[in-house]
PDB file of N, CA and C in Angstrom:
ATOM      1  N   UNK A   1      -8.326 -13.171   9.938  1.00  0.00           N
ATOM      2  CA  UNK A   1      -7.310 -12.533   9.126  1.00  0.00           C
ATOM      3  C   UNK A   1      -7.975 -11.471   8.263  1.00  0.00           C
ATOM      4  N   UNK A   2      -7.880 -10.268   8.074  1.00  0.00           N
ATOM      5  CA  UNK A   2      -7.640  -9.147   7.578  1.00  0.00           C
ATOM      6  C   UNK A   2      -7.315  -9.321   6.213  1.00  0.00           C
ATOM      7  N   UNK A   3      -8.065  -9.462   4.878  1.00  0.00           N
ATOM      8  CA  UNK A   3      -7.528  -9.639   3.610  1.00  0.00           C
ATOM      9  C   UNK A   3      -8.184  -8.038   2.604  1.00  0.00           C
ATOM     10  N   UNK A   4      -7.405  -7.253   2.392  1.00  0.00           N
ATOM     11  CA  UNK A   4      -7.536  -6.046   1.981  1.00  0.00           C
ATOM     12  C   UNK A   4      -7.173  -5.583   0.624  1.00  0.00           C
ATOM     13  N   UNK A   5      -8.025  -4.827  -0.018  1.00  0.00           N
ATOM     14  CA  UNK A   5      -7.331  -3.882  -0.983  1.00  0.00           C
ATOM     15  C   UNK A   5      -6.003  -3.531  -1.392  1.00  0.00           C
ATOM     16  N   UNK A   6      -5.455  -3.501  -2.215  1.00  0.00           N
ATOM     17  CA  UNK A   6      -3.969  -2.664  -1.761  1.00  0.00           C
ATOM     18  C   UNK A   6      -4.271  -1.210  -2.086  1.00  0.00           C
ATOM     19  N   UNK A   7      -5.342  -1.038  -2.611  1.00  0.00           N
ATOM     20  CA  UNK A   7      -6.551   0.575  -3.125  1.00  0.00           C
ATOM     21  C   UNK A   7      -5.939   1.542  -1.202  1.00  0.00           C
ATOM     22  N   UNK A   8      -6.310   0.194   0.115  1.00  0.00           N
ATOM     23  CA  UNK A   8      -6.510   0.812   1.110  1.00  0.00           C
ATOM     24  C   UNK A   8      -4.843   1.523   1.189  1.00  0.00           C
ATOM     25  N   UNK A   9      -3.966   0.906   0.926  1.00  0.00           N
ATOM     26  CA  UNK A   9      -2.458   1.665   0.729  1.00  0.00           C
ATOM     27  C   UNK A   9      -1.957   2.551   0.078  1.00  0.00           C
ATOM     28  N   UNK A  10      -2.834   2.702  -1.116  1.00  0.00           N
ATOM     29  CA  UNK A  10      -2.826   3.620  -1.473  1.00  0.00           C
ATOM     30  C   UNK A  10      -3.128   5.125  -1.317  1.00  0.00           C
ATOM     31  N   UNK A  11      -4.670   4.419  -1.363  1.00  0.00           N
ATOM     32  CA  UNK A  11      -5.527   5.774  -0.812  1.00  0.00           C
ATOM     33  C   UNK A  11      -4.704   6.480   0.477  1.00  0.00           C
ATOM     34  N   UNK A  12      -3.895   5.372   1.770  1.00  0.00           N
ATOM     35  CA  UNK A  12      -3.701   6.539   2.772  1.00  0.00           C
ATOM     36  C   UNK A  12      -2.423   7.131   2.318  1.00  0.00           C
ATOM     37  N   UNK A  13      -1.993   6.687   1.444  1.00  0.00           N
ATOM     38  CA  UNK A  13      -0.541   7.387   0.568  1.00  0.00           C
ATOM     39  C   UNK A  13      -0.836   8.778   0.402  1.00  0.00           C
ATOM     40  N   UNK A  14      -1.685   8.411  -0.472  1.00  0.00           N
ATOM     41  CA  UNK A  14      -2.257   9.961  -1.345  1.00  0.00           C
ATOM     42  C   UNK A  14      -2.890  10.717  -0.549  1.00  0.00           C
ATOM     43  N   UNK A  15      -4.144  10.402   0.466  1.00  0.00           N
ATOM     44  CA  UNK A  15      -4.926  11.054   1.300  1.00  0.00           C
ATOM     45  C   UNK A  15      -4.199  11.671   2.336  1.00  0.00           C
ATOM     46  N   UNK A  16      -3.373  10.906   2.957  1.00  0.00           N
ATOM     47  CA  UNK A  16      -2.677  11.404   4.513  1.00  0.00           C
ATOM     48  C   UNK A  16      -1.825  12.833   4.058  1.00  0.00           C
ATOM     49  N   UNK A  17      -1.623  13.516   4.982  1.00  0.00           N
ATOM     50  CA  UNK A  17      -0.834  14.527   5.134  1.00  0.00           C
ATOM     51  C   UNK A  17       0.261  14.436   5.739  1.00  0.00           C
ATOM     52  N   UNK A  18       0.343  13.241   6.148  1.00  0.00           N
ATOM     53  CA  UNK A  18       1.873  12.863   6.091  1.00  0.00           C
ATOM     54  C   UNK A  18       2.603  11.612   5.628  1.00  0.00           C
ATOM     55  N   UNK A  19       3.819  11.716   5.611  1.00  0.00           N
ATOM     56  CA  UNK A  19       4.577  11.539   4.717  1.00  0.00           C
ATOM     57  C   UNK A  19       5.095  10.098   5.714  1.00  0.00           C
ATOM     58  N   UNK A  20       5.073   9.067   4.740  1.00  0.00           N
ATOM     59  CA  UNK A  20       6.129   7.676   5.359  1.00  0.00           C
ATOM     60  C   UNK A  20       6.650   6.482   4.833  1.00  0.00           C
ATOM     61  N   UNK A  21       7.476   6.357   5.464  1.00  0.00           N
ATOM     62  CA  UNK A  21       8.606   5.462   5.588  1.00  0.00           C
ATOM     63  C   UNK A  21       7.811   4.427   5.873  1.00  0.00           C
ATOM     64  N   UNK A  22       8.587   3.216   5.057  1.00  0.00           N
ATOM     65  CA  UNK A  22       8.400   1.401   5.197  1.00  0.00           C
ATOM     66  C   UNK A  22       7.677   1.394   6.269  1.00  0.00           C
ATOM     67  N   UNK A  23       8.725   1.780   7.574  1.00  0.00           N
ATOM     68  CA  UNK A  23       8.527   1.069   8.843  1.00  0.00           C
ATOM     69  C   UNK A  23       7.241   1.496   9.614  1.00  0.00           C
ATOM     70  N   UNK A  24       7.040   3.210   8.861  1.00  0.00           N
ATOM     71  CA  UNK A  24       5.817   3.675   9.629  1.00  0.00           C
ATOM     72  C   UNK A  24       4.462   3.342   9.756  1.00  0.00           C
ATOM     73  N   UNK A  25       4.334   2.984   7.915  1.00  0.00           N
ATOM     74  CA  UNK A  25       3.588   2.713   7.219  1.00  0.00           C
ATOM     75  C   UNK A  25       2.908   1.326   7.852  1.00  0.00           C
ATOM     76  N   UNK A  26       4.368   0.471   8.056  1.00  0.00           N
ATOM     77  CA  UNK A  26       4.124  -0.833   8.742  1.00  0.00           C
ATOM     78  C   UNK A  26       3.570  -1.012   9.895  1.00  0.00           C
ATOM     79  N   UNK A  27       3.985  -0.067  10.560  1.00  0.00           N
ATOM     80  CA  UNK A  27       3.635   0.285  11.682  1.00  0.00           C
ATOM     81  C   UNK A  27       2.112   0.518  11.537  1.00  0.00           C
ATOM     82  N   UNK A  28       1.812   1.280  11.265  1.00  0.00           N
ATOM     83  CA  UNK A  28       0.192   1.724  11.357  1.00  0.00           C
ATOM     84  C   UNK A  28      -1.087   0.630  10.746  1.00  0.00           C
ATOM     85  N   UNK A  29      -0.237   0.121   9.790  1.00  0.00           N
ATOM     86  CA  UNK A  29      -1.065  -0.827   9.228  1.00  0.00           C
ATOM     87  C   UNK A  29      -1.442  -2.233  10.195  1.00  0.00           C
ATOM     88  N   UNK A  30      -0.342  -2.347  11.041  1.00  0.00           N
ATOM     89  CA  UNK A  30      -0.440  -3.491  12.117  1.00  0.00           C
ATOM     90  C   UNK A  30      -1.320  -3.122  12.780  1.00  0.00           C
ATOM     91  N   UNK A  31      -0.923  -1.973  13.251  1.00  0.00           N
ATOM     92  CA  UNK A  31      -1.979  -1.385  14.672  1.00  0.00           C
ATOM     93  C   UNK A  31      -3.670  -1.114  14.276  1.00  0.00           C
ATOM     94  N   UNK A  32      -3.663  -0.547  13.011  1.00  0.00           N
ATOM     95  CA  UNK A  32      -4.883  -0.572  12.532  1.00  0.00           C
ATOM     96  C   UNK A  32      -5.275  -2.153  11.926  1.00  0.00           C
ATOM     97  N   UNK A  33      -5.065  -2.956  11.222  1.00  0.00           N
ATOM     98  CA  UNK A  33      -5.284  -4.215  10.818  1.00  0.00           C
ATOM     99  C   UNK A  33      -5.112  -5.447  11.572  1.00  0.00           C
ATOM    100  N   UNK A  34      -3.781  -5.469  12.279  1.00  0.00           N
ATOM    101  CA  UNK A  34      -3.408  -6.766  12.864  1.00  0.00           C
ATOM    102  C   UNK A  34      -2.037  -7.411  12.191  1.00  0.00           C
ATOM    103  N   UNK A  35      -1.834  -7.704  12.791  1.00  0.00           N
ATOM    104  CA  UNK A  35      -0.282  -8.283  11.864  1.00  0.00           C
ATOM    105  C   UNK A  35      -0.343  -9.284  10.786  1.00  0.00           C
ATOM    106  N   UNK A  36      -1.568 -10.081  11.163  1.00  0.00           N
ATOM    107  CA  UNK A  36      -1.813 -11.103   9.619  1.00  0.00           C
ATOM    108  C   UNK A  36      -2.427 -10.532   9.091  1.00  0.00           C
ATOM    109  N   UNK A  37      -2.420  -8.860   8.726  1.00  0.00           N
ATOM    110  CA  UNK A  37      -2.946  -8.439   7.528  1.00  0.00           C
ATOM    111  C   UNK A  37      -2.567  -8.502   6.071  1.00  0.00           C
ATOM    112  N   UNK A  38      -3.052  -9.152   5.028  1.00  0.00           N
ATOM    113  CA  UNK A  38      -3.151  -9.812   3.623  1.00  0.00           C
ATOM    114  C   UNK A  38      -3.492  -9.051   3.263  1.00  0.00           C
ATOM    115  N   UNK A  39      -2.765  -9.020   1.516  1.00  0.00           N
ATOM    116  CA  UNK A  39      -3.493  -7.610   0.534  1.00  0.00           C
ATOM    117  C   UNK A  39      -3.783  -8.557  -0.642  1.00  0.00           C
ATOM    118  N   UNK A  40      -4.896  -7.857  -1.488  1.00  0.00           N
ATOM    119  CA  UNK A  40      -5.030  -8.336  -3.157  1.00  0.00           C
ATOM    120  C   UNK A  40      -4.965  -7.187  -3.728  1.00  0.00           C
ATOM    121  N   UNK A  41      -4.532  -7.400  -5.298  1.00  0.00           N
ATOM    122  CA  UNK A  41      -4.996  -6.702  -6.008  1.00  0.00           C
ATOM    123  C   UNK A  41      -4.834  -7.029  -7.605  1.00  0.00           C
ATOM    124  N   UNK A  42      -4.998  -6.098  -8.146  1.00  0.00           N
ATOM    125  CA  UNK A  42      -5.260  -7.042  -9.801  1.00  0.00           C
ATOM    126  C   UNK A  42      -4.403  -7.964 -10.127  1.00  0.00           C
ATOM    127  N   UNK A  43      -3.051  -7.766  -9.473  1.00  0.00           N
ATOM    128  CA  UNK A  43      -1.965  -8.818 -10.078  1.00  0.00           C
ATOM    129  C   UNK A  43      -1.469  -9.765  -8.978  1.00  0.00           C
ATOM    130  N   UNK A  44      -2.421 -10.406  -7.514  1.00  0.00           N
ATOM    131  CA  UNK A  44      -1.923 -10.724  -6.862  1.00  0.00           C
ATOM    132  C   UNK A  44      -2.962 -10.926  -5.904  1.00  0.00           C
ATOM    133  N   UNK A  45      -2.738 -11.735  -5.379  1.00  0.00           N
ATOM    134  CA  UNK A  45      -3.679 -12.542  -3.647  1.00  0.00           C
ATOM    135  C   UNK A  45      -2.474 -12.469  -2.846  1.00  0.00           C
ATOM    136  N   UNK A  46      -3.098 -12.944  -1.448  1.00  0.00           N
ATOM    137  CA  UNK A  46      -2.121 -13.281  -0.437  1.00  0.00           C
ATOM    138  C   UNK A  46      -0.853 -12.523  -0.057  1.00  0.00           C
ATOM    139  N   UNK A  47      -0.810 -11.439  -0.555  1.00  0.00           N
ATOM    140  CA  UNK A  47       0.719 -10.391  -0.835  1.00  0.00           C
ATOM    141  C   UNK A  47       0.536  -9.642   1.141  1.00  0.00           C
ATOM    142  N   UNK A  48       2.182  -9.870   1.543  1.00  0.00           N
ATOM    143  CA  UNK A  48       2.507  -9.078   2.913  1.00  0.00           C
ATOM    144  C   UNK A  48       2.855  -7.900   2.092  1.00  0.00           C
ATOM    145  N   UNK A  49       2.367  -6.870   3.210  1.00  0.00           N
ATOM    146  CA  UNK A  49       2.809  -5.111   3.137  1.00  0.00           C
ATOM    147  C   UNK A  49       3.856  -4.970   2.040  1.00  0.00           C
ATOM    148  N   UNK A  50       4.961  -5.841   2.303  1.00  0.00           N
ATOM    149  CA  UNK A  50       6.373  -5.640   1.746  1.00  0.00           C
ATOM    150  C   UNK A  50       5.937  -6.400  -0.088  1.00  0.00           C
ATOM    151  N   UNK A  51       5.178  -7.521  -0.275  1.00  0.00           N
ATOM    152  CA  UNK A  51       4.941  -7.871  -1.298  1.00  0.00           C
ATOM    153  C   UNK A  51       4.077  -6.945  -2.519  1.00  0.00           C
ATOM    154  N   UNK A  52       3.452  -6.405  -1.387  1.00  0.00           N
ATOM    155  CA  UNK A  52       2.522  -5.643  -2.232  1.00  0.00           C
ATOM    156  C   UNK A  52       3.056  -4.252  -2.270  1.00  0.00           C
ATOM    157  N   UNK A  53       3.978  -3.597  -1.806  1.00  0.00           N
ATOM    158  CA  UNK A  53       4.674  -2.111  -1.819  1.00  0.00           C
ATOM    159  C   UNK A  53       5.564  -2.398  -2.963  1.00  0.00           C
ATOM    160  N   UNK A  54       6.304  -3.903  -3.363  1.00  0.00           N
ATOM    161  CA  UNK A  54       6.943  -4.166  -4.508  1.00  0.00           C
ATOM    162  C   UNK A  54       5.994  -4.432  -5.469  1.00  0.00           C
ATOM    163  N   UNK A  55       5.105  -5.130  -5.583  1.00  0.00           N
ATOM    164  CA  UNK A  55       4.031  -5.041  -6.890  1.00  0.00           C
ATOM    165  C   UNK A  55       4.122  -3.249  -7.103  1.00  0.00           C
ATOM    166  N   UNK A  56       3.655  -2.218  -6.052  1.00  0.00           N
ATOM    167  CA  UNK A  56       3.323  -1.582  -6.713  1.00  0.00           C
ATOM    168  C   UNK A  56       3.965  -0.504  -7.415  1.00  0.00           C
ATOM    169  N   UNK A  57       5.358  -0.652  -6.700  1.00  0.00           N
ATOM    170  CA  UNK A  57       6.587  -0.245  -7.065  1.00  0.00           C
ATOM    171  C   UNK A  57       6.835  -0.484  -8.800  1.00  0.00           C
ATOM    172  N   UNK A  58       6.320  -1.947  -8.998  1.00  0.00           N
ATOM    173  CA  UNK A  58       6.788  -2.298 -10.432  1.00  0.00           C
ATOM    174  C   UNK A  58       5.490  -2.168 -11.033  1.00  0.00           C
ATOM    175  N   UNK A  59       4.557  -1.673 -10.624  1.00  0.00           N
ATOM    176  CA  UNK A  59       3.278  -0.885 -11.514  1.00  0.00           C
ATOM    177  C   UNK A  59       3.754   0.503 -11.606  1.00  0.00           C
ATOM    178  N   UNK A  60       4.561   1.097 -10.953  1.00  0.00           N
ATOM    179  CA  UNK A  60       4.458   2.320 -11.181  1.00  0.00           C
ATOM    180  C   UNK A  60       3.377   3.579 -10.309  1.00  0.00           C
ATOM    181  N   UNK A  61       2.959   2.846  -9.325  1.00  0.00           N
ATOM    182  CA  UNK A  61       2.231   3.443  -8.736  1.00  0.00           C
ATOM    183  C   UNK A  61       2.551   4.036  -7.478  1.00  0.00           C
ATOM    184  N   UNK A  62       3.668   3.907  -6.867  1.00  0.00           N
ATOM    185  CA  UNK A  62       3.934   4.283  -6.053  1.00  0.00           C
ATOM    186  C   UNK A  62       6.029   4.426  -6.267  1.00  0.00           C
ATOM    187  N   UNK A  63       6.290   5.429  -5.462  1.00  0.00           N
ATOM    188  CA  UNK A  63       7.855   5.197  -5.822  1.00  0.00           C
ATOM    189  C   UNK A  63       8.567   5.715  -4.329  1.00  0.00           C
ATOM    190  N   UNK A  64       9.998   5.447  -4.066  1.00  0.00           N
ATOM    191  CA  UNK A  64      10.302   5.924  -3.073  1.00  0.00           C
ATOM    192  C   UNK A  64      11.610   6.638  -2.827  1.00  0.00           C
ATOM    193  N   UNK A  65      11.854   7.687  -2.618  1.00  0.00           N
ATOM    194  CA  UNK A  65      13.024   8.520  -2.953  1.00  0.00           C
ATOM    195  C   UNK A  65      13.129   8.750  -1.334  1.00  0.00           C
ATOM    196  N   UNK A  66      14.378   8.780  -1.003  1.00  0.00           N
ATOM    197  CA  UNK A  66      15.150   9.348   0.543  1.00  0.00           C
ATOM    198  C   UNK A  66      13.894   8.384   1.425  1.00  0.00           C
ATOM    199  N   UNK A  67      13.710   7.546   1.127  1.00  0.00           N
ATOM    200  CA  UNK A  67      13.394   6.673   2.319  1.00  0.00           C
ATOM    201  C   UNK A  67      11.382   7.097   2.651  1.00  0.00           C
ATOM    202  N   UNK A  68      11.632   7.657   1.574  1.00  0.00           N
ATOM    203  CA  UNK A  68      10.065   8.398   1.670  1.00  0.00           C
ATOM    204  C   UNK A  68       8.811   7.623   0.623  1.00  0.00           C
ATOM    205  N   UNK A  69       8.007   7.379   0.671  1.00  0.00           N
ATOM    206  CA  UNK A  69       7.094   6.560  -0.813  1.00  0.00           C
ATOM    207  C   UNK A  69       5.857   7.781  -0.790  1.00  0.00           C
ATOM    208  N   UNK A  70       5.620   7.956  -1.749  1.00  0.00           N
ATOM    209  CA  UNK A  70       4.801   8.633  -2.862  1.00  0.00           C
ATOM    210  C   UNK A  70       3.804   7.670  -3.913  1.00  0.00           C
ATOM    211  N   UNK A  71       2.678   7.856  -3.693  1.00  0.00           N
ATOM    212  CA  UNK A  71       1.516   7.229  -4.104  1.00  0.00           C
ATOM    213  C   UNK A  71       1.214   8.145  -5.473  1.00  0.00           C
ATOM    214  N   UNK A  72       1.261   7.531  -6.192  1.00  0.00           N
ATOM    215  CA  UNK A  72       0.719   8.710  -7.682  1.00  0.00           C
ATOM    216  C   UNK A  72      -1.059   8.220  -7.677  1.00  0.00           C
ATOM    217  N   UNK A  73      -1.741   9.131  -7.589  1.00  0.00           N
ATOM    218  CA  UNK A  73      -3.430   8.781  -7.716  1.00  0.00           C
ATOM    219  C   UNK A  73      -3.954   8.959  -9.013  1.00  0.00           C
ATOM    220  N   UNK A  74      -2.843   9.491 -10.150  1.00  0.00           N
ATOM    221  CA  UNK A  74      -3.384   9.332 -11.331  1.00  0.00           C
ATOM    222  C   UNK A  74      -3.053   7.834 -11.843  1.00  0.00           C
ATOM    223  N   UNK A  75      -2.563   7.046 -11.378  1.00  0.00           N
ATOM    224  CA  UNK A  75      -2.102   5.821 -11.966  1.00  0.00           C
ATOM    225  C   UNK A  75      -3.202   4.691 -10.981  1.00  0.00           C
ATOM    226  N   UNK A  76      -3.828   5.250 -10.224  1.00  0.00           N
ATOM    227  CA  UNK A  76      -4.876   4.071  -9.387  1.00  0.00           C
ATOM    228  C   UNK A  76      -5.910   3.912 -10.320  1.00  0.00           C
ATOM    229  N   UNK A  77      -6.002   2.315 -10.517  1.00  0.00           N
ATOM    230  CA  UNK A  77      -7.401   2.121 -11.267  1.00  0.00           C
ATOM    231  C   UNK A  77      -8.548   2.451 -10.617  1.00  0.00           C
ATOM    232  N   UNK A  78      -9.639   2.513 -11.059  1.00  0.00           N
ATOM    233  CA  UNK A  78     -10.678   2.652 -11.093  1.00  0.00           C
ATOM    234  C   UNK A  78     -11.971   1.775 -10.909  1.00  0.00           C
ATOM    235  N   UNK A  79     -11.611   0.841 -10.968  1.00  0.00           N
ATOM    236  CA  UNK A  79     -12.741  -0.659 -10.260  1.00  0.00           C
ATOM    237  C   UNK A  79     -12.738  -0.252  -8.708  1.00  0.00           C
ATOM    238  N   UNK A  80     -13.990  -0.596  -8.507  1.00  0.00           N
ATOM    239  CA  UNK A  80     -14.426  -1.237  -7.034  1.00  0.00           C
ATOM    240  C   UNK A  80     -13.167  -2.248  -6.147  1.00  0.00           C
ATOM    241  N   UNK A  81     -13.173  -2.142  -5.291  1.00  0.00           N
ATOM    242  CA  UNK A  81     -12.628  -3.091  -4.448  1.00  0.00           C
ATOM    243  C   UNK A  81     -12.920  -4.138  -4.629  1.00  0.00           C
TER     244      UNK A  81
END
């Protein structure tokens, strides 16, 4: 099992040049990770894609307008993985 950053969701938020949706996002993360891929992060262990896109929703770090999510990189902490 695959237990990750949620830093790694971020980062391809902000980094990628393109733009996505839940499902895409989901999508890629399977194909690149595996489907029992697990996230942590400061406020949380064990969190699915969907658990951890709502953590970060209610950090403020990410938001999603017309079906689209937006990663803000001024709001990513700064610790190590």
């Amino acid at each position: 099992m695959n237990n990750l950053h949620g830093h790694v969701i971020l980062e391809k938020l902000i980094q990628s040049p393109r733009v996505y949706t839940r499902q895409k996002l989901q999508q890629e993360i399977e194909a690149k990770y595996g489907r029992d891929v697990v996230f942590y992060a400061c406020g949380g262990e064990n969190m699915s894609l969907s658990d951890l896109l709502q953590y970060l929703f209610n950090q403020g770090k990410i938001a999603e307008k017309d079906g689209l999510l937006t990663a803000f990189a001024d709001k990513m902490c700064s610790h190590d993985h």
